[in-house]
PDB file of N, CA and C in Angstrom:
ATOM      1  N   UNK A   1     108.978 108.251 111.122  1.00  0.00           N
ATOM      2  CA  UNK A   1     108.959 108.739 109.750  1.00  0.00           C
ATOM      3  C   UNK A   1     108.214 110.059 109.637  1.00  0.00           C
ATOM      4  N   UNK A   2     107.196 110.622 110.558  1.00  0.00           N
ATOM      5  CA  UNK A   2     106.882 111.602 110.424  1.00  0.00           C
ATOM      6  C   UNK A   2     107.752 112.400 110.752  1.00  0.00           C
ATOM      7  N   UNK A   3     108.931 112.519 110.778  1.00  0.00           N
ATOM      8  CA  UNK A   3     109.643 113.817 111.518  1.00  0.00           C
ATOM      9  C   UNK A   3     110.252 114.265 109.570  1.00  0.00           C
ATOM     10  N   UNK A   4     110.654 112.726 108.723  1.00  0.00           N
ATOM     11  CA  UNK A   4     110.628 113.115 107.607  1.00  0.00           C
ATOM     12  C   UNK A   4     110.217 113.353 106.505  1.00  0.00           C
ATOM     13  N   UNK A   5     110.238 114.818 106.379  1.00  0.00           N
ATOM     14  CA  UNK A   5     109.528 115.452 105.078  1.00  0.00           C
ATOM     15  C   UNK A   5     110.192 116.159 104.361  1.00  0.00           C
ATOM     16  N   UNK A   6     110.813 115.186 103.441  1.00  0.00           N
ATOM     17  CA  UNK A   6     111.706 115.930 102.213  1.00  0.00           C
ATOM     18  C   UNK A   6     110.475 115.723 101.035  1.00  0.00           C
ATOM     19  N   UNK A   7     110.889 116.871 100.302  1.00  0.00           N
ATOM     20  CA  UNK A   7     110.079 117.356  99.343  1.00  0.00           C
ATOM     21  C   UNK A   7     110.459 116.815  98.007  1.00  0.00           C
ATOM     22  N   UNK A   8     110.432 115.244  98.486  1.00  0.00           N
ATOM     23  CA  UNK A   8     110.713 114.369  97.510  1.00  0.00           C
ATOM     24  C   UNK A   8     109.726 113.122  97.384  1.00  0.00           C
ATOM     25  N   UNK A   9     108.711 113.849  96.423  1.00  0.00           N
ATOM     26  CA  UNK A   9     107.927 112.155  96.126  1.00  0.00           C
ATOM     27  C   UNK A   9     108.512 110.857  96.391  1.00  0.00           C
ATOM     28  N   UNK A  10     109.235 110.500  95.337  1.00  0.00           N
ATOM     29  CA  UNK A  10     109.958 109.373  95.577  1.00  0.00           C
ATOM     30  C   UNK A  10     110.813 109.014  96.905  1.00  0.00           C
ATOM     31  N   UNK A  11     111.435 109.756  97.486  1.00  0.00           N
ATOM     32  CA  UNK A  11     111.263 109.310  98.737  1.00  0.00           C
ATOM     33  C   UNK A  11     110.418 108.769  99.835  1.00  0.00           C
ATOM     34  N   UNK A  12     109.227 109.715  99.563  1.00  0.00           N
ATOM     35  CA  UNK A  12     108.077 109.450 100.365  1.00  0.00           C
ATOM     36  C   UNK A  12     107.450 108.330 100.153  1.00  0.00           C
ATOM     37  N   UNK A  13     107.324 107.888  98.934  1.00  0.00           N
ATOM     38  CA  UNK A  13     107.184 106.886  98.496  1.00  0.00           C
ATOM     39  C   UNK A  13     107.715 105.547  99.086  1.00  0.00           C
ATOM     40  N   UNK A  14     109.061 105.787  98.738  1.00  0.00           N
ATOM     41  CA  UNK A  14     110.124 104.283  99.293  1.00  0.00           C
ATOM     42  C   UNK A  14     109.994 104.194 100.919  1.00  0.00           C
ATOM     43  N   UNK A  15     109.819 105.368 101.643  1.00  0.00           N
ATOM     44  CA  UNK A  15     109.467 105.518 103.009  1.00  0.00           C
ATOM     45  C   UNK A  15     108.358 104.462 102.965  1.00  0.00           C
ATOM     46  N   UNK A  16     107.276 105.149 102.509  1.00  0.00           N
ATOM     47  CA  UNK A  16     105.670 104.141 102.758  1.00  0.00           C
ATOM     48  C   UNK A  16     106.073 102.838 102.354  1.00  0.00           C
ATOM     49  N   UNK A  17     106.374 102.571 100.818  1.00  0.00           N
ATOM     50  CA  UNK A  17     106.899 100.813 101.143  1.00  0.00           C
ATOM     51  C   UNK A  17     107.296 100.267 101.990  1.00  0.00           C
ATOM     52  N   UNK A  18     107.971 100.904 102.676  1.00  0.00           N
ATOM     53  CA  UNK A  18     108.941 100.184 103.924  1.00  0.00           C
ATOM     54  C   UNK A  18     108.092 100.348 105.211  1.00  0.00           C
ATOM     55  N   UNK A  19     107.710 101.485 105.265  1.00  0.00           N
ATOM     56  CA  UNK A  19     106.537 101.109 106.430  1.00  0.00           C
ATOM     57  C   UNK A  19     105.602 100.404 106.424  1.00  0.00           C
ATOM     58  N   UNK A  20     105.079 100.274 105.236  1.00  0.00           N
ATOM     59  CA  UNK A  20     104.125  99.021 104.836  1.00  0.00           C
ATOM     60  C   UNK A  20     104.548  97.857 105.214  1.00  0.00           C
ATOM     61  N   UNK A  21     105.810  97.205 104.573  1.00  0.00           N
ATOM     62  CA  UNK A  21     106.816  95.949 104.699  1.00  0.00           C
ATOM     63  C   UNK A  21     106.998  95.729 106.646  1.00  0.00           C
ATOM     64  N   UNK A  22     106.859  96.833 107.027  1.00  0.00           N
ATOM     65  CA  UNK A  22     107.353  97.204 108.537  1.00  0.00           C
ATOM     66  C   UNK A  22     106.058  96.269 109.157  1.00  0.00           C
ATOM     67  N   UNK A  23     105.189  96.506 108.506  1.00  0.00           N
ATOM     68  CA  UNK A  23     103.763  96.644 109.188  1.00  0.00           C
ATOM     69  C   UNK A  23     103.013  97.376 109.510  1.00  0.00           C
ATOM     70  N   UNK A  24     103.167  98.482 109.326  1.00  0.00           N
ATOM     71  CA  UNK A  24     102.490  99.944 109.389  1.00  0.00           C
ATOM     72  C   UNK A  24     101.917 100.643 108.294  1.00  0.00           C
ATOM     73  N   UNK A  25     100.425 100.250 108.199  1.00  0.00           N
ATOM     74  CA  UNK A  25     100.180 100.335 106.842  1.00  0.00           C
ATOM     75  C   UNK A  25      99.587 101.439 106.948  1.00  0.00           C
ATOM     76  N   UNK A  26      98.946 102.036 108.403  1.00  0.00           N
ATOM     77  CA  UNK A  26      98.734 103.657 108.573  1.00  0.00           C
ATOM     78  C   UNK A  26     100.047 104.435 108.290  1.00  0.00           C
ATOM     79  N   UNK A  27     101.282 104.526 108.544  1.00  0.00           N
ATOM     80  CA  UNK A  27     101.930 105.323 108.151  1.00  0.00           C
ATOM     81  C   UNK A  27     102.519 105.378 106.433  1.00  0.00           C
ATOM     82  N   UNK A  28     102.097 103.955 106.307  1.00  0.00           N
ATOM     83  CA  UNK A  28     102.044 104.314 104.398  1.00  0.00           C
ATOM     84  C   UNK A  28     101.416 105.087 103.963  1.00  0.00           C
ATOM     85  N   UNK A  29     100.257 104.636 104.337  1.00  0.00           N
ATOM     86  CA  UNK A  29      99.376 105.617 103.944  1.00  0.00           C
ATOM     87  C   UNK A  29      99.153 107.466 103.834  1.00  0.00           C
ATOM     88  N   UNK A  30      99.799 107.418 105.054  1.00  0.00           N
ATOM     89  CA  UNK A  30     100.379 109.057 105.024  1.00  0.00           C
ATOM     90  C   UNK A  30     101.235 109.461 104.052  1.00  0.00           C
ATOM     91  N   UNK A  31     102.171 108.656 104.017  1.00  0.00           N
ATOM     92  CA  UNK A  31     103.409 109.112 103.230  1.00  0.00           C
ATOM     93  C   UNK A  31     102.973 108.868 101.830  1.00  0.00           C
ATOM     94  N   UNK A  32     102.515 108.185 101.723  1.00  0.00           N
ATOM     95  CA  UNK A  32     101.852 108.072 100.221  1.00  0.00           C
ATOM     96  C   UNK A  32     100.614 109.130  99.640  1.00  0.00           C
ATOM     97  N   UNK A  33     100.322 109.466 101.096  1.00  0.00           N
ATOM     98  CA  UNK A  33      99.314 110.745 100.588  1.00  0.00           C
ATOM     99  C   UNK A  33      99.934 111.966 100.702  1.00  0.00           C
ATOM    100  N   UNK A  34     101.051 112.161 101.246  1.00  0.00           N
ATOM    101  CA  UNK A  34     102.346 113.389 101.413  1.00  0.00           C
ATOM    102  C   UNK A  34     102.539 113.132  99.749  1.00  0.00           C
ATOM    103  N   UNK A  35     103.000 112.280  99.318  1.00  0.00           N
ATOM    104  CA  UNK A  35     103.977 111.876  98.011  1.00  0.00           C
ATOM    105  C   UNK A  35     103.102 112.604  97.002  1.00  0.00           C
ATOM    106  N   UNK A  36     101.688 112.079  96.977  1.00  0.00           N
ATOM    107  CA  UNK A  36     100.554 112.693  95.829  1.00  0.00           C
ATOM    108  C   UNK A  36     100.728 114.286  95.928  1.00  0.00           C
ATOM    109  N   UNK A  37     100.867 114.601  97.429  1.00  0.00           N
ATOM    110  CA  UNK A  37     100.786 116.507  97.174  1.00  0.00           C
ATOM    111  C   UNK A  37     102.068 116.450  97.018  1.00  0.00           C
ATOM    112  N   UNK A  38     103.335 115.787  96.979  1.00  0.00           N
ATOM    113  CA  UNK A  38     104.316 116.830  96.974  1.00  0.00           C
ATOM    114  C   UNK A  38     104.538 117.088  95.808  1.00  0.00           C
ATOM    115  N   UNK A  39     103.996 115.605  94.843  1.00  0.00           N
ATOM    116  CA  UNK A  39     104.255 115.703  93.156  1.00  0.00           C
ATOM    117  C   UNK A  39     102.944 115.078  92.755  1.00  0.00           C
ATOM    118  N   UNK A  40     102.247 116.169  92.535  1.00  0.00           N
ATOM    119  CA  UNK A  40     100.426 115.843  92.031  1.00  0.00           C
ATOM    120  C   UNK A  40     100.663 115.250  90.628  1.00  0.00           C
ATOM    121  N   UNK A  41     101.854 115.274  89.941  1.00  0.00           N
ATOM    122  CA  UNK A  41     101.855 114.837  88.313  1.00  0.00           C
ATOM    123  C   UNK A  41     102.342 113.180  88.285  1.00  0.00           C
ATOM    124  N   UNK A  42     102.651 113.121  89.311  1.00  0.00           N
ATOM    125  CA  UNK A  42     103.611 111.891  89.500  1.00  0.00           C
ATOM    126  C   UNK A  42     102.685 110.348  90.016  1.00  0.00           C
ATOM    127  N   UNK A  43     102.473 109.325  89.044  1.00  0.00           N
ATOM    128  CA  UNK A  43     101.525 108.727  89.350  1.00  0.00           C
ATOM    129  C   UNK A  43     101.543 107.315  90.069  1.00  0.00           C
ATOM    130  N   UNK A  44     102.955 107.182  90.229  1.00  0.00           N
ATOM    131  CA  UNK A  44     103.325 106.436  91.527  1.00  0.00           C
ATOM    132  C   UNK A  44     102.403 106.533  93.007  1.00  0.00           C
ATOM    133  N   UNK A  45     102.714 107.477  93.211  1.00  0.00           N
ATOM    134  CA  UNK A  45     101.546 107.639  94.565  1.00  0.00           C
ATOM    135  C   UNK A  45     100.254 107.265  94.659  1.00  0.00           C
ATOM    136  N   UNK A  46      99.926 107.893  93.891  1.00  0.00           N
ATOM    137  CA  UNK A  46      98.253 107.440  93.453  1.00  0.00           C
ATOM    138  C   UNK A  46      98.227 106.275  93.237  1.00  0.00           C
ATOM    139  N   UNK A  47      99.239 104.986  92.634  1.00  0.00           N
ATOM    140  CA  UNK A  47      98.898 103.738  91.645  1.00  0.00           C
ATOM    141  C   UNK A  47      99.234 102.925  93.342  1.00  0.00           C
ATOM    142  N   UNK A  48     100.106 103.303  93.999  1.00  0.00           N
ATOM    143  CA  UNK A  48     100.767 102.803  95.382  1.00  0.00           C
ATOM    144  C   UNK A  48      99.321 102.728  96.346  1.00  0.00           C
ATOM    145  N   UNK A  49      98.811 104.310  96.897  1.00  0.00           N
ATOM    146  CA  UNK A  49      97.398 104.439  97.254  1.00  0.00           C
ATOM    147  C   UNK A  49      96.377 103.242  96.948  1.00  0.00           C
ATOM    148  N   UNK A  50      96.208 103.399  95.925  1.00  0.00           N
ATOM    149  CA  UNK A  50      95.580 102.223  95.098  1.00  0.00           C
ATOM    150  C   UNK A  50      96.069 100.883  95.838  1.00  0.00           C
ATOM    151  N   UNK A  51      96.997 100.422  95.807  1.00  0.00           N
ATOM    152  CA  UNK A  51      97.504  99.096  95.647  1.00  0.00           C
ATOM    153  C   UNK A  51      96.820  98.813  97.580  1.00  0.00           C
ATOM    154  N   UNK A  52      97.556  99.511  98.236  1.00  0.00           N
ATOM    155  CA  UNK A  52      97.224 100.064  99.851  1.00  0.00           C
ATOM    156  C   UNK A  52      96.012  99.262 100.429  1.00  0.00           C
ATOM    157  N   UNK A  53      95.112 100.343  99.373  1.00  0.00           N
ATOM    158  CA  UNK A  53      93.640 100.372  99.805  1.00  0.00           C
ATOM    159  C   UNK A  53      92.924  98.458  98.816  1.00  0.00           C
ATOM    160  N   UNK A  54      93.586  98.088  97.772  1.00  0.00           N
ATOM    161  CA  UNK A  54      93.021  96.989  97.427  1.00  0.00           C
ATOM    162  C   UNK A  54      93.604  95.973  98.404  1.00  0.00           C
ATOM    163  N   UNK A  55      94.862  96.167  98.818  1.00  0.00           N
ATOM    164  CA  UNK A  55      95.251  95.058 100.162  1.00  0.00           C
ATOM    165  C   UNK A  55      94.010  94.964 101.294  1.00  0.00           C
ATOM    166  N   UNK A  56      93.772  96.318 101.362  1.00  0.00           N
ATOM    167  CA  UNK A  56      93.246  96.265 102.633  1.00  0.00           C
ATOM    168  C   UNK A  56      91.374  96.158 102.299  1.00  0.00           C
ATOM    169  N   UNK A  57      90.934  95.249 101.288  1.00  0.00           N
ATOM    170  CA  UNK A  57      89.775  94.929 100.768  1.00  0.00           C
ATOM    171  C   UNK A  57      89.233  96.348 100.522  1.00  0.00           C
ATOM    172  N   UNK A  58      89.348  97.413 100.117  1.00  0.00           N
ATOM    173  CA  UNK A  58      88.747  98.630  99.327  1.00  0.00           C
ATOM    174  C   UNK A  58      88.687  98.718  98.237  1.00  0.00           C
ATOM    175  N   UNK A  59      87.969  97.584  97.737  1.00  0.00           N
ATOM    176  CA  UNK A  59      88.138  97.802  95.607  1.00  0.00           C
ATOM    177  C   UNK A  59      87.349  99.442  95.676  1.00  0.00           C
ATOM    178  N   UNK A  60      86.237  99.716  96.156  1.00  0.00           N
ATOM    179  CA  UNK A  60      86.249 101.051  95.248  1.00  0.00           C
ATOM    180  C   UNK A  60      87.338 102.148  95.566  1.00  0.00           C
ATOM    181  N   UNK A  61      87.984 102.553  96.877  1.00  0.00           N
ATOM    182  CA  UNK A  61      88.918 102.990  97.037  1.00  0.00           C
ATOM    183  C   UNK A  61      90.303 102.836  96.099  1.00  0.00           C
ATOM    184  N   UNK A  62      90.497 101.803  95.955  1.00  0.00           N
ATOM    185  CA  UNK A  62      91.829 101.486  95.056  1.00  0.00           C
ATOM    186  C   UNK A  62      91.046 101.717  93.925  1.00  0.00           C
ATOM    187  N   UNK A  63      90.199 101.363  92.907  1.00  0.00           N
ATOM    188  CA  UNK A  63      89.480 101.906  91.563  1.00  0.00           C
ATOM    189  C   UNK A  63      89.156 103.604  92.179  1.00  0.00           C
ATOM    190  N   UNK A  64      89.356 104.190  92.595  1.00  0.00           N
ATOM    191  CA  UNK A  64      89.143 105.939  92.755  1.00  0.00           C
ATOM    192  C   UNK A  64      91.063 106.268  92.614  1.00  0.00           C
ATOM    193  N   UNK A  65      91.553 105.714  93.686  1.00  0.00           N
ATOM    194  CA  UNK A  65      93.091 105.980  93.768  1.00  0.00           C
ATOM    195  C   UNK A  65      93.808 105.510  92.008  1.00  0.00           C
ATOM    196  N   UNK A  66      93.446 104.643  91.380  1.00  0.00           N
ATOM    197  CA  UNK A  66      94.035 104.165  90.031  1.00  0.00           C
ATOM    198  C   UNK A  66      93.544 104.915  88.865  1.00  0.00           C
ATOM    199  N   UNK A  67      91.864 105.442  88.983  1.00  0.00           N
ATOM    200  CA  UNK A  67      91.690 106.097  87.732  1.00  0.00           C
ATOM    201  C   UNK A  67      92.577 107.709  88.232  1.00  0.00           C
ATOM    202  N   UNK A  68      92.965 108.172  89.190  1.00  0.00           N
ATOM    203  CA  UNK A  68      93.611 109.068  89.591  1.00  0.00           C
ATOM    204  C   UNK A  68      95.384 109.013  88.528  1.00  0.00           C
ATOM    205  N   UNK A  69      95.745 107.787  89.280  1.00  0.00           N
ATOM    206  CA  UNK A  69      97.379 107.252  88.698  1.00  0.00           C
ATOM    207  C   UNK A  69      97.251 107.291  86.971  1.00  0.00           C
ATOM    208  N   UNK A  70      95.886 106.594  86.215  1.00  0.00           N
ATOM    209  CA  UNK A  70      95.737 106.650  84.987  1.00  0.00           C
ATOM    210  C   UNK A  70      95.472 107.931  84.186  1.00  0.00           C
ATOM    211  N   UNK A  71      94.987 108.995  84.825  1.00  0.00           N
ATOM    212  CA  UNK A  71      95.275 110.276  84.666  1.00  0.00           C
ATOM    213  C   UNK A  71      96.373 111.340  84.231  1.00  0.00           C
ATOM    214  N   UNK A  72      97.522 110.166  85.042  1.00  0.00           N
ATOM    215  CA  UNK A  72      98.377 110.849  85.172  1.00  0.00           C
ATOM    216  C   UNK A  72      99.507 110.210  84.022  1.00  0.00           C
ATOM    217  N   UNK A  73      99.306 109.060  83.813  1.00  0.00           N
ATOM    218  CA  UNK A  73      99.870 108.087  83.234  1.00  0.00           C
ATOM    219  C   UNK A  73      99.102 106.789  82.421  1.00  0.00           C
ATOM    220  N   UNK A  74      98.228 107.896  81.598  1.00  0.00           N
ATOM    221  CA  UNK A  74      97.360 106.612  80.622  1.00  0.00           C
ATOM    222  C   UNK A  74      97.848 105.589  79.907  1.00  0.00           C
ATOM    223  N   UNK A  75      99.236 105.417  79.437  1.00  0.00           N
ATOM    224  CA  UNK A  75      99.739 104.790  78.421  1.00  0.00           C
ATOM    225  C   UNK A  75     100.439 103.397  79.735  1.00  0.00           C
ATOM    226  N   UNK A  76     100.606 103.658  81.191  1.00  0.00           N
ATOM    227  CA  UNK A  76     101.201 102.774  82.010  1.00  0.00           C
ATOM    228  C   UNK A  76     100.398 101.108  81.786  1.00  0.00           C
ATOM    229  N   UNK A  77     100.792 100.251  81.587  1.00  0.00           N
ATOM    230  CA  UNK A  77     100.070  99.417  81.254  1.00  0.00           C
ATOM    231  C   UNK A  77      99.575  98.282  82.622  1.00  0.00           C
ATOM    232  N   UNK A  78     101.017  99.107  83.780  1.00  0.00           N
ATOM    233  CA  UNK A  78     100.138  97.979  84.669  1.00  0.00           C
ATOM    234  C   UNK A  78      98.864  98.863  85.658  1.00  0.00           C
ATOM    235  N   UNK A  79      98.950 100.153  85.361  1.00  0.00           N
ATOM    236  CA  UNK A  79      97.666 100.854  85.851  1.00  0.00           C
ATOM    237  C   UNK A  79      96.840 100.217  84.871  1.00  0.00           C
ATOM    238  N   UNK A  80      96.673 100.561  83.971  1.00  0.00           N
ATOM    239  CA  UNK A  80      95.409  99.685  82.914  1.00  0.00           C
ATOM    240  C   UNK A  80      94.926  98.645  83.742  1.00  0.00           C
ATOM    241  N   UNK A  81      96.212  97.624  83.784  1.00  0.00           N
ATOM    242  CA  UNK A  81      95.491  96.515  83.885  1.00  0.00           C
ATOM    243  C   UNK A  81      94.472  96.414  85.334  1.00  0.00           C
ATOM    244  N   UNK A  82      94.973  96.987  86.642  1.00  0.00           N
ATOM    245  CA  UNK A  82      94.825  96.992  87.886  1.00  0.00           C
ATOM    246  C   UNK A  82      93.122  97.987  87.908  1.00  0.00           C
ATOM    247  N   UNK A  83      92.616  99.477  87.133  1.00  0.00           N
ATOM    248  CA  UNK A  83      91.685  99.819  86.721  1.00  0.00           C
ATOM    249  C   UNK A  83      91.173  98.411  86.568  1.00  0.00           C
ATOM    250  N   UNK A  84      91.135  97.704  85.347  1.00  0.00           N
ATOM    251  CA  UNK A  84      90.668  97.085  84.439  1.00  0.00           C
ATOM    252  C   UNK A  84      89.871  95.856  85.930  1.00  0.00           C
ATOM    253  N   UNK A  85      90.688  95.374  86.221  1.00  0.00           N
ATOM    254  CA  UNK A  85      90.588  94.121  87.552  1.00  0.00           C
ATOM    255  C   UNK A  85      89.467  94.731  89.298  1.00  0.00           C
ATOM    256  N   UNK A  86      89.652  96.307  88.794  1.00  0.00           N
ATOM    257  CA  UNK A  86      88.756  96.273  89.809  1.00  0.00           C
ATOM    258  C   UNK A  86      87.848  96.704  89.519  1.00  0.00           C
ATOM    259  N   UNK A  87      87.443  96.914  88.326  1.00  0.00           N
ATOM    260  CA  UNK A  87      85.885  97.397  87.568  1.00  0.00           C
ATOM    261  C   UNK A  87      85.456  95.865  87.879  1.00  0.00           C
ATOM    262  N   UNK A  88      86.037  94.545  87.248  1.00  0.00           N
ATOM    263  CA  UNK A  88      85.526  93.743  87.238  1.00  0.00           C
ATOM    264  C   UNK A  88      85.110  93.278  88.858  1.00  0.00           C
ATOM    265  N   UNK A  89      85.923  93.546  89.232  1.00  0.00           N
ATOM    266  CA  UNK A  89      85.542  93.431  90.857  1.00  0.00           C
ATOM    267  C   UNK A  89      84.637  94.084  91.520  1.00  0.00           C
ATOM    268  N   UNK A  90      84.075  94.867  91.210  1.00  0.00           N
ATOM    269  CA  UNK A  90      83.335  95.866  91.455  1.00  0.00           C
ATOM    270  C   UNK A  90      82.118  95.883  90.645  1.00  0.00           C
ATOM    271  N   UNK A  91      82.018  95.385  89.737  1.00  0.00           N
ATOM    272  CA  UNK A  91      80.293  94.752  88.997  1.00  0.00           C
ATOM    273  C   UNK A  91      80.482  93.528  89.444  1.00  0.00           C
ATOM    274  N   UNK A  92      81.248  92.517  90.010  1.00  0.00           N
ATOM    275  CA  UNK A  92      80.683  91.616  91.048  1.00  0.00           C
ATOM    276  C   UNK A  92      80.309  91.683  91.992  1.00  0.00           C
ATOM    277  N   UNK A  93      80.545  92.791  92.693  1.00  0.00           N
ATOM    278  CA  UNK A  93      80.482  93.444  93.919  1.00  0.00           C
ATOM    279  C   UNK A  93      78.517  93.681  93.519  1.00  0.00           C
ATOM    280  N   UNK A  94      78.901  94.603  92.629  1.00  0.00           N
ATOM    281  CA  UNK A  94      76.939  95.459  92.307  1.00  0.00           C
ATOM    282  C   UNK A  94      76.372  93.787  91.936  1.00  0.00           C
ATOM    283  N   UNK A  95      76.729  92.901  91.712  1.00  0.00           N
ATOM    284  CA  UNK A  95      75.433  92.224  91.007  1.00  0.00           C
ATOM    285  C   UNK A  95      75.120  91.033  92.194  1.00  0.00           C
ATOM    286  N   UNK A  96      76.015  91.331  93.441  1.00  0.00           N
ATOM    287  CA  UNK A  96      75.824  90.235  94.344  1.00  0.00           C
ATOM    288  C   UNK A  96      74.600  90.744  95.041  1.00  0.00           C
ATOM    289  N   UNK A  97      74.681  92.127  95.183  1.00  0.00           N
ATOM    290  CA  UNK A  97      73.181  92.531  96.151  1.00  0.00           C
ATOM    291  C   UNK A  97      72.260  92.496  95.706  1.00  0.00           C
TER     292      UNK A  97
END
């Protein structure tokens, strides 16, 4: 998949799902961070990023990658909610130490 780089978010995008699905959650990750520069307005990437990094136990990572996606797309309601779930996750996180 690195050989493809069309200058199409959404492609890059459906690429990383599938490499994800593949098992290759490093090359999602690329392509999902290709996708954010190729369309910085576009908040798929960022909300995807997000999703990535909460699989892979990074609540503050995925809460940095989502208030990014909500930026871009405040009114999206399942960014809301996904923000919303890892704040809470994340003052459980601060009040365990």
């Amino acid at each position: 998949a690195a050989a493809l780089m069309p200058l199409n978010a959404h492609m890059l995008n459906y690429a990383a799902v599938l490499s994800y699905r593949m098992g290759d959650a490093k090359a999602a990750k690329n392509l999902f961070i290709q996708a954010t520069v190729v369309d910085s307005n576009d908040a798929v990437a960022f909300f995807d990023m997000g999703m990535l990094s909460w699989y892979n136990g990074d609540v503050l990572s995925a809460h940095d990658w989502w208030l990014k996606a909500l930026k871009r797309s405040p009114t999206d309601t399942a960014i809301v909610y996904w923000v919303a779930k890892a704040e809470i996750e994340l003052k459980k996180m601060v009040g365990k130490r």
